[in-house]
N, C-alpha and C. Protein backbone atom coordinates (compact mmCIF):
# COMPACT_ATOMS: atom_id res chain seq x y z
N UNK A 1 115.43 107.91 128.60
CA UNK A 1 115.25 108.16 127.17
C UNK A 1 114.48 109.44 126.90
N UNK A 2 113.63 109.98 127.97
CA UNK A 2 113.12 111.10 127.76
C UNK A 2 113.26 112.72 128.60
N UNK A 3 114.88 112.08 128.62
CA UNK A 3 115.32 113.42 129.13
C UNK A 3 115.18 113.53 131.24
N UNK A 4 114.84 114.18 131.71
CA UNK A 4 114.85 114.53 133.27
C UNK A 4 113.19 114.76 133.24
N UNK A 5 112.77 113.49 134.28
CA UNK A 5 111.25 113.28 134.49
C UNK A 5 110.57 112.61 135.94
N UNK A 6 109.39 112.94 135.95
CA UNK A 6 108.79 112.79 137.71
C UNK A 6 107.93 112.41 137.30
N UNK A 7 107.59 111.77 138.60
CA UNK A 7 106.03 111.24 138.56
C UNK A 7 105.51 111.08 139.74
N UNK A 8 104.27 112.14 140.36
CA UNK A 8 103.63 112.45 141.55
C UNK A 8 102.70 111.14 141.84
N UNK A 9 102.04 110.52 142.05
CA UNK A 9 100.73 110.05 142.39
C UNK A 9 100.58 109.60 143.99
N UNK A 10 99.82 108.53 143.58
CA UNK A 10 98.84 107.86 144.75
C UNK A 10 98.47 106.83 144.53
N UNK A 11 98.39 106.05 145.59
CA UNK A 11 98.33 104.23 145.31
C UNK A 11 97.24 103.72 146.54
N UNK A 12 96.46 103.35 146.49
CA UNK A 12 95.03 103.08 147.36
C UNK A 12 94.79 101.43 146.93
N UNK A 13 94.92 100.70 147.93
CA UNK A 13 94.47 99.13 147.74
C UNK A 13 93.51 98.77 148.82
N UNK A 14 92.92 97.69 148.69
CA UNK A 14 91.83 97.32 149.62
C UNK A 14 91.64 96.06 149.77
N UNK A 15 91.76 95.08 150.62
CA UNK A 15 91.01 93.78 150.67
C UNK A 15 90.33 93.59 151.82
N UNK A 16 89.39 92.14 151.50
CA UNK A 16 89.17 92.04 152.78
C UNK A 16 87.92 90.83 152.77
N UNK A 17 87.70 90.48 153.55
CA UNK A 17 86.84 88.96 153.97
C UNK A 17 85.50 89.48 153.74
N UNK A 18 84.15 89.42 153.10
CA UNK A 18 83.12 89.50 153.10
C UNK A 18 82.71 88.71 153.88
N UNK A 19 82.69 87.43 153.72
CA UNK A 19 81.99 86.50 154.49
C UNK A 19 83.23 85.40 155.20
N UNK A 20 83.05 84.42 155.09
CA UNK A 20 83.92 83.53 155.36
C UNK A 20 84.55 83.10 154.35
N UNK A 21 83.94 82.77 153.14
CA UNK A 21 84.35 82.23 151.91
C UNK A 21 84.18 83.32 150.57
N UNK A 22 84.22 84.71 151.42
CA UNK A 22 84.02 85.64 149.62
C UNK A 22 85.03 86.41 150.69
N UNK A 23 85.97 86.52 149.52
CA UNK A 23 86.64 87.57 149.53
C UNK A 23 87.05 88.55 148.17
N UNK A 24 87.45 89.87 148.91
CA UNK A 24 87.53 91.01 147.55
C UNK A 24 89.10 91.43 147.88
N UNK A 25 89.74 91.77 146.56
CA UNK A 25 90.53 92.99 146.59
C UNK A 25 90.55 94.03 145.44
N UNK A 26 90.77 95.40 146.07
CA UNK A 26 90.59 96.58 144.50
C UNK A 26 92.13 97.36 144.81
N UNK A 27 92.18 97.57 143.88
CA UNK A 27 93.34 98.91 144.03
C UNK A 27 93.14 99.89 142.80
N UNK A 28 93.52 101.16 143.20
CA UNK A 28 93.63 102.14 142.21
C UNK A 28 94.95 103.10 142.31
N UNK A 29 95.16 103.57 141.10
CA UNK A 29 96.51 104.28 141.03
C UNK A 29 96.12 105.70 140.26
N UNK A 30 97.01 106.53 140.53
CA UNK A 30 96.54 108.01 140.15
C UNK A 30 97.88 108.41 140.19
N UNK A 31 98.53 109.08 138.69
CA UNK A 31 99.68 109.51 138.56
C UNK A 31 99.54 110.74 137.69
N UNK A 32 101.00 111.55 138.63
CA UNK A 32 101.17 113.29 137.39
C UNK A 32 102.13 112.87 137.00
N UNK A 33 102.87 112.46 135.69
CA UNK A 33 103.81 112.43 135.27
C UNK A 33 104.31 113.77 134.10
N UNK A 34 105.50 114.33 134.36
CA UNK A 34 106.07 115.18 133.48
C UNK A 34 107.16 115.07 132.89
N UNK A 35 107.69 115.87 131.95
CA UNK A 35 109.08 115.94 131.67
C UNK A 35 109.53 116.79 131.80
N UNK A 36 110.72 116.84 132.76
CA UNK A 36 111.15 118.03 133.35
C UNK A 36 111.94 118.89 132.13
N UNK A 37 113.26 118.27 131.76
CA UNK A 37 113.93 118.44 131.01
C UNK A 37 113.99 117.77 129.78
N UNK A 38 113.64 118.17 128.91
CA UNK A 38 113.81 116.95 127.21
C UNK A 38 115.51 116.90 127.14
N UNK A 39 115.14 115.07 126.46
CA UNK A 39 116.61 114.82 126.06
C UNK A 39 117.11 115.75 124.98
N UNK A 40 118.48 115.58 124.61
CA UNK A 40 118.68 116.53 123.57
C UNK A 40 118.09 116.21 122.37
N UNK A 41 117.77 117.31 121.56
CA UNK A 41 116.80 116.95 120.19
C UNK A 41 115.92 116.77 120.39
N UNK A 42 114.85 116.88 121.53
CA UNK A 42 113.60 116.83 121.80
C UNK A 42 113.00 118.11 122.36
N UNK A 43 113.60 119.13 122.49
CA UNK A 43 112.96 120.54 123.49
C UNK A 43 111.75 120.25 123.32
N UNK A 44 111.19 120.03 121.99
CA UNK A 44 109.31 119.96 122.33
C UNK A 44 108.77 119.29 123.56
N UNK A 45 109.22 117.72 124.28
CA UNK A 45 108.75 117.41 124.99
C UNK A 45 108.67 117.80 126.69
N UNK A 46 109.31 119.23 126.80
CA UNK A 46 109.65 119.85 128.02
C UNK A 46 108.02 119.92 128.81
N UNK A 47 107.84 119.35 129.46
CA UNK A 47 106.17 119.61 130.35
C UNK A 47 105.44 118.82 129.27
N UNK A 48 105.56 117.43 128.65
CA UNK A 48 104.50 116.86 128.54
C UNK A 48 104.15 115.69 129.37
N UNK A 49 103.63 114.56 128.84
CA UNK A 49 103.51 113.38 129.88
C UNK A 49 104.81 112.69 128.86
N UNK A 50 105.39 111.48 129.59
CA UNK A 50 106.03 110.41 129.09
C UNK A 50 105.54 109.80 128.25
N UNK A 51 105.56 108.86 127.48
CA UNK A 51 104.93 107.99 126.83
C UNK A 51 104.64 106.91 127.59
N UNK A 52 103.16 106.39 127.90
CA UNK A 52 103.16 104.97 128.19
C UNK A 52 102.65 104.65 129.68
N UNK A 53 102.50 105.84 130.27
CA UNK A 53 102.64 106.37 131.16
C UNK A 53 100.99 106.74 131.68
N UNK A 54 99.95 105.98 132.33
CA UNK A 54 98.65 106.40 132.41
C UNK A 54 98.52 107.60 133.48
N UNK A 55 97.11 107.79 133.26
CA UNK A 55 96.91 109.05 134.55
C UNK A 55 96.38 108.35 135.63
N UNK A 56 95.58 107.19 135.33
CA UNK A 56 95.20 106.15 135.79
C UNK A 56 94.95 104.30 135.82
N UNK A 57 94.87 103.76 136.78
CA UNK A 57 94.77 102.42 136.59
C UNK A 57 93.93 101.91 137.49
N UNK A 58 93.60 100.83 137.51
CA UNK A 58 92.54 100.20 138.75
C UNK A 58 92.25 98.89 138.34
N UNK A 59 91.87 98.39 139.46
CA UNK A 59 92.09 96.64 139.88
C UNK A 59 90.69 96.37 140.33
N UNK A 60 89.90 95.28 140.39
CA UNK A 60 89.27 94.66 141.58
C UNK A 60 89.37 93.10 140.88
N UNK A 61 89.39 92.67 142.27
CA UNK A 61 89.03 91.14 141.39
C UNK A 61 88.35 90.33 143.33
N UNK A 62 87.54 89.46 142.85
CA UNK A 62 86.92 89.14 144.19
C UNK A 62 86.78 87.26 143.70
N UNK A 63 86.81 86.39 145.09
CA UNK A 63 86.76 85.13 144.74
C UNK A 63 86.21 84.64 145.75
N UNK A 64 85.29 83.43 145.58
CA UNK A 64 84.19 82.81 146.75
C UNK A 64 84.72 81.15 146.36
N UNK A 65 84.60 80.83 147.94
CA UNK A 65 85.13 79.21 148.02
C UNK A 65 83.91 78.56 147.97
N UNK A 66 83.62 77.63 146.72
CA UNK A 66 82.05 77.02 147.49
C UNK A 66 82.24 76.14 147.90
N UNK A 67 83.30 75.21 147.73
CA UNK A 67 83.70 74.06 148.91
C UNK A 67 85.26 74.51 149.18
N UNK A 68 85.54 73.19 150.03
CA UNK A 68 86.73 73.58 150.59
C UNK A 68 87.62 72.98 149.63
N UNK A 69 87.16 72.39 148.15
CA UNK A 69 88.64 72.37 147.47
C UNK A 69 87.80 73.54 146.27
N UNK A 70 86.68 74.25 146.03
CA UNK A 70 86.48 75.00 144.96
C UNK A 70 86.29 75.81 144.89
N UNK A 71 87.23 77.02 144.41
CA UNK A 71 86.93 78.56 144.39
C UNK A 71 86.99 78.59 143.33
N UNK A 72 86.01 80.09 142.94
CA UNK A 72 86.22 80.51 141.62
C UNK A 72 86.19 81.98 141.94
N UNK A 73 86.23 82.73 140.89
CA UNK A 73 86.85 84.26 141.17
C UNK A 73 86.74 84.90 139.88
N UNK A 74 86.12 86.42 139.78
CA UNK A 74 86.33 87.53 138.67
C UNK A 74 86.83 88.38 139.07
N UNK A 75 87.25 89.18 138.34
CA UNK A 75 87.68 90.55 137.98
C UNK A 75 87.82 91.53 136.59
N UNK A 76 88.27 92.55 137.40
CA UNK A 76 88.39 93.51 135.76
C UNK A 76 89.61 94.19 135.99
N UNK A 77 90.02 94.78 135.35
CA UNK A 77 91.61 95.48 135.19
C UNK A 77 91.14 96.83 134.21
N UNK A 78 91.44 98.26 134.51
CA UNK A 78 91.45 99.22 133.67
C UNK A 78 92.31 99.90 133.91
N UNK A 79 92.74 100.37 132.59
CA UNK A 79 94.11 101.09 132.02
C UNK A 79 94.02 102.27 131.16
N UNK A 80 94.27 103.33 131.58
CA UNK A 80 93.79 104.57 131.27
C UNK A 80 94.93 105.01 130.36
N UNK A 81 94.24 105.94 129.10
CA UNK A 81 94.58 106.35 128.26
C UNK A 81 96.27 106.74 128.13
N UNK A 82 96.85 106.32 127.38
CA UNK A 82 98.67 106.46 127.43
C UNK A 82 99.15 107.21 126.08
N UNK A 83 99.91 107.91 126.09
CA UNK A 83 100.63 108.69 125.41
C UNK A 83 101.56 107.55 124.70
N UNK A 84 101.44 107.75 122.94
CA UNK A 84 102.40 106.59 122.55
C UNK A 84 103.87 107.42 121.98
N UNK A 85 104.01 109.05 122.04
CA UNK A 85 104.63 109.41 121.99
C UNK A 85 105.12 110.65 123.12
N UNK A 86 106.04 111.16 123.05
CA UNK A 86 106.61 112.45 123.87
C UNK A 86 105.74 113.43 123.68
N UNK A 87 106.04 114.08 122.31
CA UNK A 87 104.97 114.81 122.20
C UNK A 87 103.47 114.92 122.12
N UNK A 88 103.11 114.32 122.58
CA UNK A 88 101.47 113.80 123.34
C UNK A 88 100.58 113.89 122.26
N UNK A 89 101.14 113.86 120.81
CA UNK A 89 100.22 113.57 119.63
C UNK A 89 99.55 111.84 119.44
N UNK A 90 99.70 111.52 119.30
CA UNK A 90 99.23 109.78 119.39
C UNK A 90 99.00 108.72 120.95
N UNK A 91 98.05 108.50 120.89
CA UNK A 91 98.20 107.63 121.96
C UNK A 91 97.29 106.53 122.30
N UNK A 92 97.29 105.71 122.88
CA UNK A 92 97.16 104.43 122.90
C UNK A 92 95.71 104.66 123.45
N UNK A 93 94.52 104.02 123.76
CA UNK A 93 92.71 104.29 124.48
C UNK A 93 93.24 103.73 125.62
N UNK A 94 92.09 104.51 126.50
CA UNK A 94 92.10 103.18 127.85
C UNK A 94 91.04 102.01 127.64
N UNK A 95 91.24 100.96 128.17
CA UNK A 95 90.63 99.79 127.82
C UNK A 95 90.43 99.01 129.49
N UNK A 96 89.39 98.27 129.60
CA UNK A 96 89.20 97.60 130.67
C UNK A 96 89.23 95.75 130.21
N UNK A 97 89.51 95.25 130.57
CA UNK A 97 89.19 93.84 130.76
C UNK A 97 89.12 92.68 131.58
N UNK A 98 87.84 91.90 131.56
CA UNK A 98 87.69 91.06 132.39
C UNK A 98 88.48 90.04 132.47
N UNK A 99 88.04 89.21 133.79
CA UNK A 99 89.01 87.53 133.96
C UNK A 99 88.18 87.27 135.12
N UNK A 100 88.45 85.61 134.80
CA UNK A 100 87.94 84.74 135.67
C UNK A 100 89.22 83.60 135.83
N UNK A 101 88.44 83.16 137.30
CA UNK A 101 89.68 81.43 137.75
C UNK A 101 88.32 81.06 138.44
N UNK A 102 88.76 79.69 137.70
CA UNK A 102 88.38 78.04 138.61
C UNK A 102 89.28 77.48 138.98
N UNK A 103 89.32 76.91 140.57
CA UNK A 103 90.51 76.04 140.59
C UNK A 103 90.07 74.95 141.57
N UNK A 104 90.50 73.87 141.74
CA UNK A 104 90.00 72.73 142.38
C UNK A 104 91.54 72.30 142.71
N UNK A 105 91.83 72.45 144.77
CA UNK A 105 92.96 72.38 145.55
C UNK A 105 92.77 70.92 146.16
N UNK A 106 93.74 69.95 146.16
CA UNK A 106 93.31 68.95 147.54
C UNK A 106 94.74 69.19 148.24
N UNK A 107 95.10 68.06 149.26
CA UNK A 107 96.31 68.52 149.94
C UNK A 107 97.43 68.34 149.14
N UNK A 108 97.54 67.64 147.89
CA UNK A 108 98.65 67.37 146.84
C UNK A 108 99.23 68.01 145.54
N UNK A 109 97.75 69.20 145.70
CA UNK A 109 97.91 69.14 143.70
C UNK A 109 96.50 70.65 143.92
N UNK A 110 96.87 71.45 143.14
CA UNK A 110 95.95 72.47 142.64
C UNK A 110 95.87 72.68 141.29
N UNK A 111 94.70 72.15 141.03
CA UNK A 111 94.37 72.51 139.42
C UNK A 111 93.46 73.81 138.87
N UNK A 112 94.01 74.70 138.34
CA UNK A 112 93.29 75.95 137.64
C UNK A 112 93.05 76.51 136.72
N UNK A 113 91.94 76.49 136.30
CA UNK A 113 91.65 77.09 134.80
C UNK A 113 91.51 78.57 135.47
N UNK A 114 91.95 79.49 133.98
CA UNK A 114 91.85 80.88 134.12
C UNK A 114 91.52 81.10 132.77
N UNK A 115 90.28 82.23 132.72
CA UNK A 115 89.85 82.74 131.79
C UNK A 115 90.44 84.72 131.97
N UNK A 116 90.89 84.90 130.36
CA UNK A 116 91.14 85.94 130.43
C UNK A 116 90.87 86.79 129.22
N UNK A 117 90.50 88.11 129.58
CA UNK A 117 89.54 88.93 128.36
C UNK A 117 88.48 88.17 127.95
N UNK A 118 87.51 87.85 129.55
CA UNK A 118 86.24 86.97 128.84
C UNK A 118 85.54 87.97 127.21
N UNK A 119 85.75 89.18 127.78
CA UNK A 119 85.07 89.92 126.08
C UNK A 119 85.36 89.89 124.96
N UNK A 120 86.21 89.48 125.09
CA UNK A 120 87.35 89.18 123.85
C UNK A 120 87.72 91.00 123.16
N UNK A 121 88.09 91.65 124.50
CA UNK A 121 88.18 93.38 123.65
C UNK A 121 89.45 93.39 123.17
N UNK A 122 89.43 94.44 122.20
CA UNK A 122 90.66 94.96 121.23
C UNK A 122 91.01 95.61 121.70
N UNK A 123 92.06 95.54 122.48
CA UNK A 123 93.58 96.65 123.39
C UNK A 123 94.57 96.87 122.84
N UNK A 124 95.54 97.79 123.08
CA UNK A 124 96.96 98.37 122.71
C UNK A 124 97.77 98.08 123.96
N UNK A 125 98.77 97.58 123.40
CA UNK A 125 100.37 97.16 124.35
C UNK A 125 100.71 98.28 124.47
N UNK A 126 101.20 98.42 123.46
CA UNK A 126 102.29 99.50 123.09
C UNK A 126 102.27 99.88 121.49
N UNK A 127 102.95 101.18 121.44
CA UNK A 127 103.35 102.13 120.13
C UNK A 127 104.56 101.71 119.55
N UNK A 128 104.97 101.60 118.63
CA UNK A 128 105.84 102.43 118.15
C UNK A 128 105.87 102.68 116.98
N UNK A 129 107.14 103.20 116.40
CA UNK A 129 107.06 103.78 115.15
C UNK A 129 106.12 102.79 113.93
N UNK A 130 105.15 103.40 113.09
CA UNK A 130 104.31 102.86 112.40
C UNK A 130 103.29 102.03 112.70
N UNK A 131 103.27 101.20 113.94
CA UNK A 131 102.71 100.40 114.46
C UNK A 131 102.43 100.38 115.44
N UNK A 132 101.15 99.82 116.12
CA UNK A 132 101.27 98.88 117.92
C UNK A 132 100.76 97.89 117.95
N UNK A 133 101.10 97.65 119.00
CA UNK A 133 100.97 95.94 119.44
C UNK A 133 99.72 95.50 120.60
N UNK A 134 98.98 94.81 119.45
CA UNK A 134 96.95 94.51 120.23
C UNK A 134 97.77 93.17 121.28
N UNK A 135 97.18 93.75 122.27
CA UNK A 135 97.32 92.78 123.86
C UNK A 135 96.55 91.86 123.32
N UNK A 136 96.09 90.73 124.23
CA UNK A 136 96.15 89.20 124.18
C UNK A 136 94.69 89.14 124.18
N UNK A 137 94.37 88.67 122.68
CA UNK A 137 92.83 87.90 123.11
C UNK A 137 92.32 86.70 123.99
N UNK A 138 90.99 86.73 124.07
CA UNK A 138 90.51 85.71 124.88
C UNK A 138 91.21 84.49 124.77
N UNK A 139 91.56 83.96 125.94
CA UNK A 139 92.29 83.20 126.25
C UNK A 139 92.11 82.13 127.47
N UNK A 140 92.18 80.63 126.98
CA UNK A 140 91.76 80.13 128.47
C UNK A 140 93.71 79.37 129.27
N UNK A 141 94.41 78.88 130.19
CA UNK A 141 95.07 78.76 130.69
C UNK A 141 94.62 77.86 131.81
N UNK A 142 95.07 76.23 131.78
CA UNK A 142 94.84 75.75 132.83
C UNK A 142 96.29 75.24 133.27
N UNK A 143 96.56 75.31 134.12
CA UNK A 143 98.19 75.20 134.88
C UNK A 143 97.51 73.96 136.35
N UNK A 144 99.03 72.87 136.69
CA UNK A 144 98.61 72.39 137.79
C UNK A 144 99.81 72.54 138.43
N UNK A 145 99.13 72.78 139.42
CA UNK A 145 100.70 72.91 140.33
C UNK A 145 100.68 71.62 141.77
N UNK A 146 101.73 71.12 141.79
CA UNK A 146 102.49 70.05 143.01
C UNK A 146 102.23 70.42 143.64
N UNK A 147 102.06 70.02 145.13
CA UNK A 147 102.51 70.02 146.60
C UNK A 147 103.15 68.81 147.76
N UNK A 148 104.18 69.52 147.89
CA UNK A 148 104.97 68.59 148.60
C UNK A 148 106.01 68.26 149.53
C-alpha cells in the first residue's frame, strides 16, 4: 500500500535460569524502515518511514516458582513511537506497559489469572483517518486449561 519499501534492523533476545525457580526473558528490536518508491499519488512519501512501523520495541518479562504448583511472573512491553501516516506528519507516542500471571498447575488442570496494563496507561493501536484506536485497559483474564 505504500509503494516499494525495506526494512533494515536487528533482533536480540535473551533468557535464562537465575536460580532454579526464577527465570527471565528480554528481547529488543531495532528497525530502519523506508520507502523506497511511493505508490502512485503519493511521491511525497519517497524516503519516509511507513506508517506503524516503530524504530523500536522491547520485551522483558521474568517468573519465579514458589512451589511446585505456583508461579507468578511480571513484565513490561515498550513500543516506540509510530508514524500514523506516510508522510510522517501524525503519529502515534511510544508507550510501555506492565503485566503480571498467577497460575496454580497440578498434573490435571492449570489455572491462571493474568493481569494486564497493571497502570491502567492510555495507548494508541492504531490511526486512521480522523481517529485512533486506545489499546486495552486494565484488565484481569483468568483461563483454565485441561490436561490429558
Amino acid at each position: 500500500l505504500s509503494g516499494k519499501r525495506h526494512t533494515n534492523g536487528i533482533e536480540l533476545e535473551g533468557n535464562g535460569r537465575l536460580t532454579e525457580r526464577w527465570e527471565i526473558f528480554a528481547g529488543v528490536t531495532f528497525m530502519d524502515s523506508k520507502i523506497d518508491k511511493a505508490a502512485p499519488g503519493q511521491n511525497s512519501t519517497t524516503g519516509k518511514m511507513p506508517r506503524y512501523t516503530p524504530r523500536a520495541t522491547g520485551n522483558i518479562w521474568t517468573t519465579y516458582k514458589f512451589t511446585d504448583q505456583i508461579t507468578g511472573g511480571i513484565g513490561a512491553t515498550y513500543v516506540g513511537k509510530r508514524y500514523a501516516n506516510e508522510t510522517n506528519t501524525l503519529y502515534l507516542p511510544s508507550y510501555t506497559v506492565a503485566n503480571a500471571m498467577l497460575s496454580y498447575e497440578t498434573k490435571h488442570y492449570r489455572l491462571q489469572l493474568n493481569l494486564n496494563n497493571l497502570g491502567n496507561k492510555t495507548y494508541y493501536d492504531g490511526a486512521y483517518t480522523g481517529h485512533a484506536t486506545v489499546g486495552t485497559p486494565r484488565e484481569a483474564q483468568l483461563t483454565i486449561g485441561l490436561k490429558y
